[in-house]
PDB file of N, CA and C in Angstrom:
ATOM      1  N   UNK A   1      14.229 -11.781   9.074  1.00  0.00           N
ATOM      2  CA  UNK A   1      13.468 -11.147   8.006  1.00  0.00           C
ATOM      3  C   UNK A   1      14.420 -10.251   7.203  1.00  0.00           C
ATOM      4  N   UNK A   2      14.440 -10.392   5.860  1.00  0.00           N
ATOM      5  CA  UNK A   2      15.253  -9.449   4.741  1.00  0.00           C
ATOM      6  C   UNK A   2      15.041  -7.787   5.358  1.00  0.00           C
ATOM      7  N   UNK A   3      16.051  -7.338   5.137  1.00  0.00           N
ATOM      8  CA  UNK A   3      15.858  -5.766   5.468  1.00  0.00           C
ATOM      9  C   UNK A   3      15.118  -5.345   4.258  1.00  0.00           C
ATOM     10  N   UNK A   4      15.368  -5.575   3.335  1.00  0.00           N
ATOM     11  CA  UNK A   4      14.676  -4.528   2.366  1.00  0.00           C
ATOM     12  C   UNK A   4      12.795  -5.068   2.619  1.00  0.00           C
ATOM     13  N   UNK A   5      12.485  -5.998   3.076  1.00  0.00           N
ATOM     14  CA  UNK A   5      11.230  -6.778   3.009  1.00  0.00           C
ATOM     15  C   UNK A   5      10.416  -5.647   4.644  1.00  0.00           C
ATOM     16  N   UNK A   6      11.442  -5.534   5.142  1.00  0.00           N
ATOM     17  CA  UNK A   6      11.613  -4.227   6.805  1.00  0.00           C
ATOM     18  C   UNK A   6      11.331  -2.948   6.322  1.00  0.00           C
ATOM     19  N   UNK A   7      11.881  -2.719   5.465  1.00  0.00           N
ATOM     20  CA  UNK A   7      11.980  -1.751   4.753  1.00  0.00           C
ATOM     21  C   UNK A   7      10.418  -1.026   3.891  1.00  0.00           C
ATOM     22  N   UNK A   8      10.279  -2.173   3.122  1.00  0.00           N
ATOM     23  CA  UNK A   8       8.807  -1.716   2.318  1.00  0.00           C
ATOM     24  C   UNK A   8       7.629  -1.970   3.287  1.00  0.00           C
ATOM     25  N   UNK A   9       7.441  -2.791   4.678  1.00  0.00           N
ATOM     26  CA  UNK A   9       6.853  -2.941   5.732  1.00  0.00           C
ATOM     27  C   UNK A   9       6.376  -1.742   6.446  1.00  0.00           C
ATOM     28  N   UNK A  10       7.582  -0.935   6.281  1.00  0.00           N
ATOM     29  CA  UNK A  10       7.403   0.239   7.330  1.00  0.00           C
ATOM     30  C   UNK A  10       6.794   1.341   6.004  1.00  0.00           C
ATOM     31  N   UNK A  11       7.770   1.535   4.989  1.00  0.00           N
ATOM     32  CA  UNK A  11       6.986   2.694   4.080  1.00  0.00           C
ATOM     33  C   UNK A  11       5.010   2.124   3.832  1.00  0.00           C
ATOM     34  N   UNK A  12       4.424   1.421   3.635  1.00  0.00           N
ATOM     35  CA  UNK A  12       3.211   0.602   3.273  1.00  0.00           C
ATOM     36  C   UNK A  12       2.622   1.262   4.719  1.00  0.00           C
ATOM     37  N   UNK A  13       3.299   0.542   5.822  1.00  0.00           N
ATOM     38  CA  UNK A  13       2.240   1.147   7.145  1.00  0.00           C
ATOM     39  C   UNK A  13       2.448   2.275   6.988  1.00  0.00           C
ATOM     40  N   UNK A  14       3.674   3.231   6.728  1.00  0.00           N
ATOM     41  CA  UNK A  14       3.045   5.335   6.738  1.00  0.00           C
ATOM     42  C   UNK A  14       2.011   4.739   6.082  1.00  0.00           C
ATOM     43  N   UNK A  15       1.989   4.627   4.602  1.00  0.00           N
ATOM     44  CA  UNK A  15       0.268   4.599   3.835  1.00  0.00           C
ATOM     45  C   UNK A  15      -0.652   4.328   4.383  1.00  0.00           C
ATOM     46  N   UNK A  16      -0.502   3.416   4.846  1.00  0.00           N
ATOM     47  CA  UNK A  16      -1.990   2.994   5.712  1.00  0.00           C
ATOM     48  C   UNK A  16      -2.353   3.564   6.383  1.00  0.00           C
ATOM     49  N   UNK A  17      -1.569   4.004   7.262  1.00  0.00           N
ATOM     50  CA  UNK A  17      -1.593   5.290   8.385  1.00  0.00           C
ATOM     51  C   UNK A  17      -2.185   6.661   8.295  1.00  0.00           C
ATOM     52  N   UNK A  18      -1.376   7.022   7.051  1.00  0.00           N
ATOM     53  CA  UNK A  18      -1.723   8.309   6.958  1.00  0.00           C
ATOM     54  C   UNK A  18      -3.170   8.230   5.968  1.00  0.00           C
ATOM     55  N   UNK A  19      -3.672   7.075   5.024  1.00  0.00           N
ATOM     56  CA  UNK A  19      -4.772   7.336   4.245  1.00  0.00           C
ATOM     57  C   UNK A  19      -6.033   6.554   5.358  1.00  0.00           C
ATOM     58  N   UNK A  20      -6.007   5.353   6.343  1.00  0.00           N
ATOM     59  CA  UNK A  20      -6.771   4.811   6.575  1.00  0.00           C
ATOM     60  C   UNK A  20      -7.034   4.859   8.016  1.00  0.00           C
ATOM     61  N   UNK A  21      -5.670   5.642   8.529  1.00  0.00           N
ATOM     62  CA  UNK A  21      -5.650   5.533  10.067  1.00  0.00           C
ATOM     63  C   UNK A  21      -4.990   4.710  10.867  1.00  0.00           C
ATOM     64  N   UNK A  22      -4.112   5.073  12.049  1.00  0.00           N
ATOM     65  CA  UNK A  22      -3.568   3.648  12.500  1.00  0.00           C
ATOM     66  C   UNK A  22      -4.414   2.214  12.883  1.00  0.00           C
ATOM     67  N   UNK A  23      -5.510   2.396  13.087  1.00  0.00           N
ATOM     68  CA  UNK A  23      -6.077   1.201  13.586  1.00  0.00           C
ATOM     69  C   UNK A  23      -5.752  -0.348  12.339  1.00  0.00           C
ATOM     70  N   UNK A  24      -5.385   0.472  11.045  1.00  0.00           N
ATOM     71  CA  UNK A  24      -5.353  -0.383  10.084  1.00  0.00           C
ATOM     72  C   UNK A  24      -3.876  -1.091   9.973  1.00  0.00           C
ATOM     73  N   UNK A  25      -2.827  -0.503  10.712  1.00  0.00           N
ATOM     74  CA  UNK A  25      -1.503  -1.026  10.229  1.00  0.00           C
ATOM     75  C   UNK A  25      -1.099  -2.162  10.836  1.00  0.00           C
ATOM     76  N   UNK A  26      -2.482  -3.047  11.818  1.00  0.00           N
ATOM     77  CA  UNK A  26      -2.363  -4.274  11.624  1.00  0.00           C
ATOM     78  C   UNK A  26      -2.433  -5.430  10.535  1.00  0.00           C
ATOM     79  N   UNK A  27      -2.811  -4.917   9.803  1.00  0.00           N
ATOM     80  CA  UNK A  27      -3.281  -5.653   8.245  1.00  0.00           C
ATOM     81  C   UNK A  27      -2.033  -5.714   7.775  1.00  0.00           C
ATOM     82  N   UNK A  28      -0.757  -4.727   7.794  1.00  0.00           N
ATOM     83  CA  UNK A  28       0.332  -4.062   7.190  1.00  0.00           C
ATOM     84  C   UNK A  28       1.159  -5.230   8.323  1.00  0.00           C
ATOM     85  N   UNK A  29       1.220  -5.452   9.797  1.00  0.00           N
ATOM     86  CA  UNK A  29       2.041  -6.220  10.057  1.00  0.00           C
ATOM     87  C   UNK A  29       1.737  -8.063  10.276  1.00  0.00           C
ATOM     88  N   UNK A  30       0.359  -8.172  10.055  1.00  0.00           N
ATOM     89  CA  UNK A  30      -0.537  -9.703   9.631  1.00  0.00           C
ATOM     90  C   UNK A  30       0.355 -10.049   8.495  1.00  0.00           C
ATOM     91  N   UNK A  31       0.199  -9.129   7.243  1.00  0.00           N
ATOM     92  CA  UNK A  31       0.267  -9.608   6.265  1.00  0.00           C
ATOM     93  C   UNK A  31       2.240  -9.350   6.182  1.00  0.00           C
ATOM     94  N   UNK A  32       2.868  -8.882   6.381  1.00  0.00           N
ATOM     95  CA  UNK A  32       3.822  -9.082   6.942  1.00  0.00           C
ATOM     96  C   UNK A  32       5.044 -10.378   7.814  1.00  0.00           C
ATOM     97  N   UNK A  33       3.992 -11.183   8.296  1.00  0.00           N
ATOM     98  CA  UNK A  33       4.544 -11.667   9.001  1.00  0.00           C
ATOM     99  C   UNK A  33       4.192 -13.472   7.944  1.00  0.00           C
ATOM    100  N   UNK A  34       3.014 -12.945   7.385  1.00  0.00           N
ATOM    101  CA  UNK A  34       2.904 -13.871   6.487  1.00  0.00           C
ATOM    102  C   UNK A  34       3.998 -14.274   5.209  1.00  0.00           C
ATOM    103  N   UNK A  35       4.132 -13.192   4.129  1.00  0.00           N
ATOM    104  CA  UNK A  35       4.741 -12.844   3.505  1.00  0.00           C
ATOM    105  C   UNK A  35       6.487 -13.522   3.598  1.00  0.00           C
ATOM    106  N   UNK A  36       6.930 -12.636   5.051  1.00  0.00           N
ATOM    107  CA  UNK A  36       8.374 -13.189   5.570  1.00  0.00           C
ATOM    108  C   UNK A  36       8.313 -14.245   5.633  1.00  0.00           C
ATOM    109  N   UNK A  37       7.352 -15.149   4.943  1.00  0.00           N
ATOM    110  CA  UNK A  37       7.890 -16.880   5.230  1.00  0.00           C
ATOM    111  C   UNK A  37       8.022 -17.013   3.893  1.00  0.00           C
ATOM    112  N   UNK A  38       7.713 -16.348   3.047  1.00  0.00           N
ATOM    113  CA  UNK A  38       8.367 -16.587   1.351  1.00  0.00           C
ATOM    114  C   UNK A  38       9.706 -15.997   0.716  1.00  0.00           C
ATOM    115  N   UNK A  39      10.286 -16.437  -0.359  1.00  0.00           N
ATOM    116  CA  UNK A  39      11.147 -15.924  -0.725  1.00  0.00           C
ATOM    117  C   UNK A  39      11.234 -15.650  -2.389  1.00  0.00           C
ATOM    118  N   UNK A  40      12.355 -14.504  -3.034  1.00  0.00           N
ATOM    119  CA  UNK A  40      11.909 -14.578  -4.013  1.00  0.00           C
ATOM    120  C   UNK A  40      12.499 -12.926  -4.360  1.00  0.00           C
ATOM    121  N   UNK A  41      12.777 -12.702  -6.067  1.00  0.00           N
ATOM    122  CA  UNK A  41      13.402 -11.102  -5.832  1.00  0.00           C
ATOM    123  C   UNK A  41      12.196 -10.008  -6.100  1.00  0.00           C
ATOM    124  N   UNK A  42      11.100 -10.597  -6.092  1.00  0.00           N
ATOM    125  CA  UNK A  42       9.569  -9.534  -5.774  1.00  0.00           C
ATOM    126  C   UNK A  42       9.164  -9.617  -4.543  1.00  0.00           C
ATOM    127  N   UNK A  43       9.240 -10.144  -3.354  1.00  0.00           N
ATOM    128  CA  UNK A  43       8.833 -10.288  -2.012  1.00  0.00           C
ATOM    129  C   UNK A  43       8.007  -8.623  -1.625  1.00  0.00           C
ATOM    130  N   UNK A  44       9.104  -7.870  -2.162  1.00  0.00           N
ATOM    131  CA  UNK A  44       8.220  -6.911  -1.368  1.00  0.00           C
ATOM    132  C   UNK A  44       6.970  -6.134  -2.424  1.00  0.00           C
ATOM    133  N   UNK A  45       6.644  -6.519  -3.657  1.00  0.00           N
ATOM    134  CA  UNK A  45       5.961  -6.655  -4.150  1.00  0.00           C
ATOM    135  C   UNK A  45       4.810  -7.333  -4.136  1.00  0.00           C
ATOM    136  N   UNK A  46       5.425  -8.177  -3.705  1.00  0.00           N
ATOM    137  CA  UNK A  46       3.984  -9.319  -2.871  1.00  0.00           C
ATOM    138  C   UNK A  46       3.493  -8.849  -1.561  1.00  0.00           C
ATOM    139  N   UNK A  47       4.360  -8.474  -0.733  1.00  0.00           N
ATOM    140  CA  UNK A  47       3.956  -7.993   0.175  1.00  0.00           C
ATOM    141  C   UNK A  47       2.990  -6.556   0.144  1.00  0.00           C
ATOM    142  N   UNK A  48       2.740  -5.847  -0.979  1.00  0.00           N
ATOM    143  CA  UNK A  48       2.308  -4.563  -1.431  1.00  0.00           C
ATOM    144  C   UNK A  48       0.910  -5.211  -1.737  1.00  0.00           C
ATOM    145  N   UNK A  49       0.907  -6.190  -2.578  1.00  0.00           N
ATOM    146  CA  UNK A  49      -0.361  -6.730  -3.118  1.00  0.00           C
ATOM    147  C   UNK A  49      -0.988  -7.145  -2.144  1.00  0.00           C
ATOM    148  N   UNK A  50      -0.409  -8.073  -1.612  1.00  0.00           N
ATOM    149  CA  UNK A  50      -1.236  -8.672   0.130  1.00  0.00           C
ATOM    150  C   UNK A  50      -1.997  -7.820   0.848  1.00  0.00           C
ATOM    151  N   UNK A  51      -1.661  -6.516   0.885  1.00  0.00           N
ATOM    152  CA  UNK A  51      -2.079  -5.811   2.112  1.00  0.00           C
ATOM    153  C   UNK A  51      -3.063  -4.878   1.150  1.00  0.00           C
ATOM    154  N   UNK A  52      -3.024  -4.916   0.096  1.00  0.00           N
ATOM    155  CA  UNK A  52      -3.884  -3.899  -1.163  1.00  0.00           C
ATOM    156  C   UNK A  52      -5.192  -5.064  -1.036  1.00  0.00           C
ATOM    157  N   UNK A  53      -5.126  -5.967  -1.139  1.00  0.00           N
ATOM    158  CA  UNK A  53      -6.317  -7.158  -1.739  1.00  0.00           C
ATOM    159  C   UNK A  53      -6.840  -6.680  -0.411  1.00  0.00           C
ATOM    160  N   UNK A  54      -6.071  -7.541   1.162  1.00  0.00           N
ATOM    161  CA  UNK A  54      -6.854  -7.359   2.329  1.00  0.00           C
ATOM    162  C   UNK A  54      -7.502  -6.011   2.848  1.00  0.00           C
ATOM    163  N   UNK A  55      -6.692  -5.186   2.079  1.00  0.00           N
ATOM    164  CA  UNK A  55      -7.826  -3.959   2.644  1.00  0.00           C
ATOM    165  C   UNK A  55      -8.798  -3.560   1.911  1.00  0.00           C
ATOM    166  N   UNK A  56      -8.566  -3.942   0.258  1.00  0.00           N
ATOM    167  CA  UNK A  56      -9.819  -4.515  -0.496  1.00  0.00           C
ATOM    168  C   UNK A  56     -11.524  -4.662  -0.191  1.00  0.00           C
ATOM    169  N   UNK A  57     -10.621  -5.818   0.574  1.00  0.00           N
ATOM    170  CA  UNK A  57     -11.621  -7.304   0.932  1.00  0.00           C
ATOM    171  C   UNK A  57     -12.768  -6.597   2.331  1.00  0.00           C
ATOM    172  N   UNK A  58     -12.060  -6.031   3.274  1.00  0.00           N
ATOM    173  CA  UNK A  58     -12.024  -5.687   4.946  1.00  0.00           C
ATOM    174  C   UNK A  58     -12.285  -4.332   4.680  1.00  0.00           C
ATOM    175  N   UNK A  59     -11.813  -3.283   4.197  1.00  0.00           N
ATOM    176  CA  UNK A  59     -11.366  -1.714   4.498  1.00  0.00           C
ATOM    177  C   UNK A  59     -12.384  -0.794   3.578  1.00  0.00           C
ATOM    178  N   UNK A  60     -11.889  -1.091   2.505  1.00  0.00           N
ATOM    179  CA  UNK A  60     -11.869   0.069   1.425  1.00  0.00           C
ATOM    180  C   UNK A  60     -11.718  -0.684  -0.226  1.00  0.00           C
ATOM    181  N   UNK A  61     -12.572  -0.392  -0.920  1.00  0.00           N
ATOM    182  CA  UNK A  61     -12.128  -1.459  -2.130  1.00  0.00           C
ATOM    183  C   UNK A  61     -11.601  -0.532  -2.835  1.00  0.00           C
ATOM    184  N   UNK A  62     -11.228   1.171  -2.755  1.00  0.00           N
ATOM    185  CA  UNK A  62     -10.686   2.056  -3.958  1.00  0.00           C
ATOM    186  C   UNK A  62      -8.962   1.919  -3.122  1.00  0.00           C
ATOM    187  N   UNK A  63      -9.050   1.511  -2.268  1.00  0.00           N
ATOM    188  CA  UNK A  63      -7.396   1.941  -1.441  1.00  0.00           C
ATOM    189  C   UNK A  63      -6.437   1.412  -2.222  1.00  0.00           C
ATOM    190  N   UNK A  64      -5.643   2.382  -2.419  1.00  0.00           N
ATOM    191  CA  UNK A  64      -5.442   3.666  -2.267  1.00  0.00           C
ATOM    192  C   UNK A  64      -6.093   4.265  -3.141  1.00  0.00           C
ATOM    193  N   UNK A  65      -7.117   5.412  -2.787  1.00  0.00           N
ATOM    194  CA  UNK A  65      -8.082   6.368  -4.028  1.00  0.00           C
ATOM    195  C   UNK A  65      -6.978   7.082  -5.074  1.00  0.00           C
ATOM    196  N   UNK A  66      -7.309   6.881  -5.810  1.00  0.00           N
ATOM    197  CA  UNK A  66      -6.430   7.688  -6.803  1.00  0.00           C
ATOM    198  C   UNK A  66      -6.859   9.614  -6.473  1.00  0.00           C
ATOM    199  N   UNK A  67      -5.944  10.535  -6.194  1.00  0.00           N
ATOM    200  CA  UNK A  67      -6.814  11.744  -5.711  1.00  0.00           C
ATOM    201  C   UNK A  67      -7.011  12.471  -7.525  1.00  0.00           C
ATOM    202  N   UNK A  68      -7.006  11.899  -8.483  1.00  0.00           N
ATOM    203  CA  UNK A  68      -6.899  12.222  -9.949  1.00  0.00           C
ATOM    204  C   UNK A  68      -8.726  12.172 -10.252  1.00  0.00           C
ATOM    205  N   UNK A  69      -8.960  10.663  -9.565  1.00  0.00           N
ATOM    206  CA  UNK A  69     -10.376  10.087 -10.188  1.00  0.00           C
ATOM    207  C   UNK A  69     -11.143  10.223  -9.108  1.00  0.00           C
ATOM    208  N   UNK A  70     -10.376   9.260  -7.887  1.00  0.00           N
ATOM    209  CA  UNK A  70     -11.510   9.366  -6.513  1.00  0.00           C
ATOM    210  C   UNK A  70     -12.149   7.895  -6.616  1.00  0.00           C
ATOM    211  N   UNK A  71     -12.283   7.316  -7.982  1.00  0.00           N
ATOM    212  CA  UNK A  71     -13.328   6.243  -8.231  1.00  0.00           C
ATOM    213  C   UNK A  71     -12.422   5.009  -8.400  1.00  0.00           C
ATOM    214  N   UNK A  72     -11.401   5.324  -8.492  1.00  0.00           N
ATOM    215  CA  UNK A  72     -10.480   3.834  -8.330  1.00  0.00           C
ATOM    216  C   UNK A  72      -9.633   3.554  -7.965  1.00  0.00           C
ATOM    217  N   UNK A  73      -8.886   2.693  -7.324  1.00  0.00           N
ATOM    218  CA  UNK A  73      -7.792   2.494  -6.054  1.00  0.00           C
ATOM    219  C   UNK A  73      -6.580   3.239  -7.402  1.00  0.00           C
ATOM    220  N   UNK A  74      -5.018   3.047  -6.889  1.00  0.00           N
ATOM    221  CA  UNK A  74      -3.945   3.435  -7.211  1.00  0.00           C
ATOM    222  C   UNK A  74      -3.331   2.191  -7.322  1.00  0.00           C
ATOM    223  N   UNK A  75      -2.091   1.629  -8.302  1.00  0.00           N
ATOM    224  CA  UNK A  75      -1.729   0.534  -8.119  1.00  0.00           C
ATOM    225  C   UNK A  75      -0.416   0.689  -8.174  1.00  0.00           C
ATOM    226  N   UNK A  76       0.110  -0.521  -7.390  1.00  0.00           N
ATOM    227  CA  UNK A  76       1.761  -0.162  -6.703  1.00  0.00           C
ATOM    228  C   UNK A  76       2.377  -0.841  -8.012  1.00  0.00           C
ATOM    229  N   UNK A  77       3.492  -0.392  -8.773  1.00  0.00           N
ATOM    230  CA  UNK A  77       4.500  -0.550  -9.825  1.00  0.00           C
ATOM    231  C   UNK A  77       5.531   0.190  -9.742  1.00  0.00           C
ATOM    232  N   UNK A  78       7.075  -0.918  -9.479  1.00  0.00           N
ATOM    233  CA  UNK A  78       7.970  -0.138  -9.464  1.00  0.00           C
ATOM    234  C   UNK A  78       8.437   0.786  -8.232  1.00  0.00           C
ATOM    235  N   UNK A  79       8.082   0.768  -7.082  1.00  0.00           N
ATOM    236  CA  UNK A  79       8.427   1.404  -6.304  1.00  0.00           C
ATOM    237  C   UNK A  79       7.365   2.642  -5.588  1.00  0.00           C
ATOM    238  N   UNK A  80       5.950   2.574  -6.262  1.00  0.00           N
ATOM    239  CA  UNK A  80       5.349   3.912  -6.388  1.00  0.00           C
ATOM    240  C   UNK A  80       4.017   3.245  -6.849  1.00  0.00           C
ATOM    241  N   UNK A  81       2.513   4.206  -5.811  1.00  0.00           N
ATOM    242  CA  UNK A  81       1.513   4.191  -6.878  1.00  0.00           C
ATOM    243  C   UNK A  81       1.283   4.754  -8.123  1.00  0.00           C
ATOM    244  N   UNK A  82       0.489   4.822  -8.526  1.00  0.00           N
ATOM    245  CA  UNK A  82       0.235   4.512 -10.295  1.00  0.00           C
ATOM    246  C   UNK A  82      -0.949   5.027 -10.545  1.00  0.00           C
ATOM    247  N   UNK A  83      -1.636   6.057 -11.152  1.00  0.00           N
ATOM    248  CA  UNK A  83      -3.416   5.889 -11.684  1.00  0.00           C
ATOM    249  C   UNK A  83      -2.994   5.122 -13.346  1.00  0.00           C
ATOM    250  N   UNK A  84      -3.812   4.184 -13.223  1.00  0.00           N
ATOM    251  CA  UNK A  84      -3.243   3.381 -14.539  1.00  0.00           C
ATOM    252  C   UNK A  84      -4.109   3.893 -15.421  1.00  0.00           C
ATOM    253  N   UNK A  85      -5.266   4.650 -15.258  1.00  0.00           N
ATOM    254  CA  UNK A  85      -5.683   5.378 -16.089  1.00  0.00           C
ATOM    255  C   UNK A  85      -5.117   6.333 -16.661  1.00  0.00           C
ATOM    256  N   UNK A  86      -4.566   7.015 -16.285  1.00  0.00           N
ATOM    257  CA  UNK A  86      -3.895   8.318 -16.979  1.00  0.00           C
ATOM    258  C   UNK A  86      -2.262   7.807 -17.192  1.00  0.00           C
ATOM    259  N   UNK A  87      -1.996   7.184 -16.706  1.00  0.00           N
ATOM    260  CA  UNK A  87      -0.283   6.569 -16.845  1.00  0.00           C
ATOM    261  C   UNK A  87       0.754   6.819 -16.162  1.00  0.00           C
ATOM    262  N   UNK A  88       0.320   7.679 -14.652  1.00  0.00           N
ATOM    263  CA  UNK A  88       0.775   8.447 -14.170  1.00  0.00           C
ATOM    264  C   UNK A  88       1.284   8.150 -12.702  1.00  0.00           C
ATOM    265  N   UNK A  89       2.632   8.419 -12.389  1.00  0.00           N
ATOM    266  CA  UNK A  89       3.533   8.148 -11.460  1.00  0.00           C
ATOM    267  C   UNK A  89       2.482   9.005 -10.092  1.00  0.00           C
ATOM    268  N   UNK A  90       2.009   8.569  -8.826  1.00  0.00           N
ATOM    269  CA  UNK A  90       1.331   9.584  -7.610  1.00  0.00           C
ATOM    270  C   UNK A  90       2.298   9.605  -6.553  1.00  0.00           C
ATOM    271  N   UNK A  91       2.641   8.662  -6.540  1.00  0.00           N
ATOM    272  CA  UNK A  91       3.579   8.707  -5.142  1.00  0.00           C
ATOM    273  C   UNK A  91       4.203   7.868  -5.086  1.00  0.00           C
ATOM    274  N   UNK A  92       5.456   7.803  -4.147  1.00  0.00           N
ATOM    275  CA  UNK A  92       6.488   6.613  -4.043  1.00  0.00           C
ATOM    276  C   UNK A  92       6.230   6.011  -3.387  1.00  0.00           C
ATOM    277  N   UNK A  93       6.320   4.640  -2.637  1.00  0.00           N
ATOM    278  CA  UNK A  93       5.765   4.069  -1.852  1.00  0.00           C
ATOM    279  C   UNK A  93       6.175   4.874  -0.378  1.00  0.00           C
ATOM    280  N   UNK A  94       5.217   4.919   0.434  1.00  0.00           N
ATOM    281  CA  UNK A  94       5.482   5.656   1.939  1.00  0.00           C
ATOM    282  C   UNK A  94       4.934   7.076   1.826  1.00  0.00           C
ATOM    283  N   UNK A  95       4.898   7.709   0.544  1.00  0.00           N
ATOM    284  CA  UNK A  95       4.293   8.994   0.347  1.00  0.00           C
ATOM    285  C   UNK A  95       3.239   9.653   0.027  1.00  0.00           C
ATOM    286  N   UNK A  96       2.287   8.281   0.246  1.00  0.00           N
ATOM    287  CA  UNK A  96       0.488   8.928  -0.235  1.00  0.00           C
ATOM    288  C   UNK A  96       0.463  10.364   1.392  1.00  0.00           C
ATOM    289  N   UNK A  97      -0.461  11.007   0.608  1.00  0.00           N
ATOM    290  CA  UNK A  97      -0.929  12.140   1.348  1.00  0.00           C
ATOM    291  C   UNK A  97      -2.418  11.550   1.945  1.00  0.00           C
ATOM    292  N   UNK A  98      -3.186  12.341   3.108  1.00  0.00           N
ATOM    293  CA  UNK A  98      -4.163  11.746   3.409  1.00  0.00           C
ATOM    294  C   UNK A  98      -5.071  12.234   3.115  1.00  0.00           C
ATOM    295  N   UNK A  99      -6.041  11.617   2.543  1.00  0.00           N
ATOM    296  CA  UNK A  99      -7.343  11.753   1.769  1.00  0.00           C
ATOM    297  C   UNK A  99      -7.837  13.674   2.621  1.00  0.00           C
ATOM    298  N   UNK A 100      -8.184  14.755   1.370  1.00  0.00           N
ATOM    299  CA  UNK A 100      -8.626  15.965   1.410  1.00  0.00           C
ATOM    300  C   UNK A 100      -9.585  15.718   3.016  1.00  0.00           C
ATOM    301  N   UNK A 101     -10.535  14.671   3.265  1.00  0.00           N
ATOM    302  CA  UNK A 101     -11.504  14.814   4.851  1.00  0.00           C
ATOM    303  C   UNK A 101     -10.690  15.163   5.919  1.00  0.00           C
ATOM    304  N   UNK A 102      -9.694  13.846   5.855  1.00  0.00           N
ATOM    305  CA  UNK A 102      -8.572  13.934   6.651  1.00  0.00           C
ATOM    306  C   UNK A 102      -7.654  15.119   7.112  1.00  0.00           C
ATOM    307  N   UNK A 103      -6.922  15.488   6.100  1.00  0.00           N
ATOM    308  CA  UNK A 103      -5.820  16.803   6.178  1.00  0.00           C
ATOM    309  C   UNK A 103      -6.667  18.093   7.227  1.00  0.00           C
TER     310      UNK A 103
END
């Protein structure tokens, strides 16, 4: 498996971790193990989307909540979530904080 593909694997599970709980960072190594059978110079971009749709689908349909709105997920661009509403850089990938219940 590509290191850098190791790499965005492990920052994605902190996220999951710290916003959804560990029980979820199986989704993070499912979709993972899927992923590592493709190739390509967005892989770990794909791999970001994969695990955003499935926790979608299974989890949470705002994940990651934007903590700006609350009402709509965050979207990964570039290295980092995003509220694409406001235009605005939240975190780098690996650095969401955990939802205000949580902390």
């Amino acid at each position: 498996m590509r290191k850098d593909l190791i790499r965005t694997a492990q920052l994605l599970d902190r996220d999951v971790e710290r916003t959804l709980g560990a029980r979820h960072r199986k989704i993070v190594r499912f979709e993972t193990s899927v992923v590592a059978i493709l190739d390509g110079p967005d892989i770990d971009d794909v791999l970001v989307e994969h695990v955003q749709q499935t926790v979608h689908h299974t989890v949470n349909s705002t994940w990651p909540a934007c903590p700006l709105h609350s009402k709509h997920p965050l979207w990964y661009e570039d290295g980092a979530w995003w509220c694409t509403q406001e235009h605005v850089r939240i975190a780098a990938l690996g650095e969401l904080s955990a939802p205000p219940a949580q902390r």
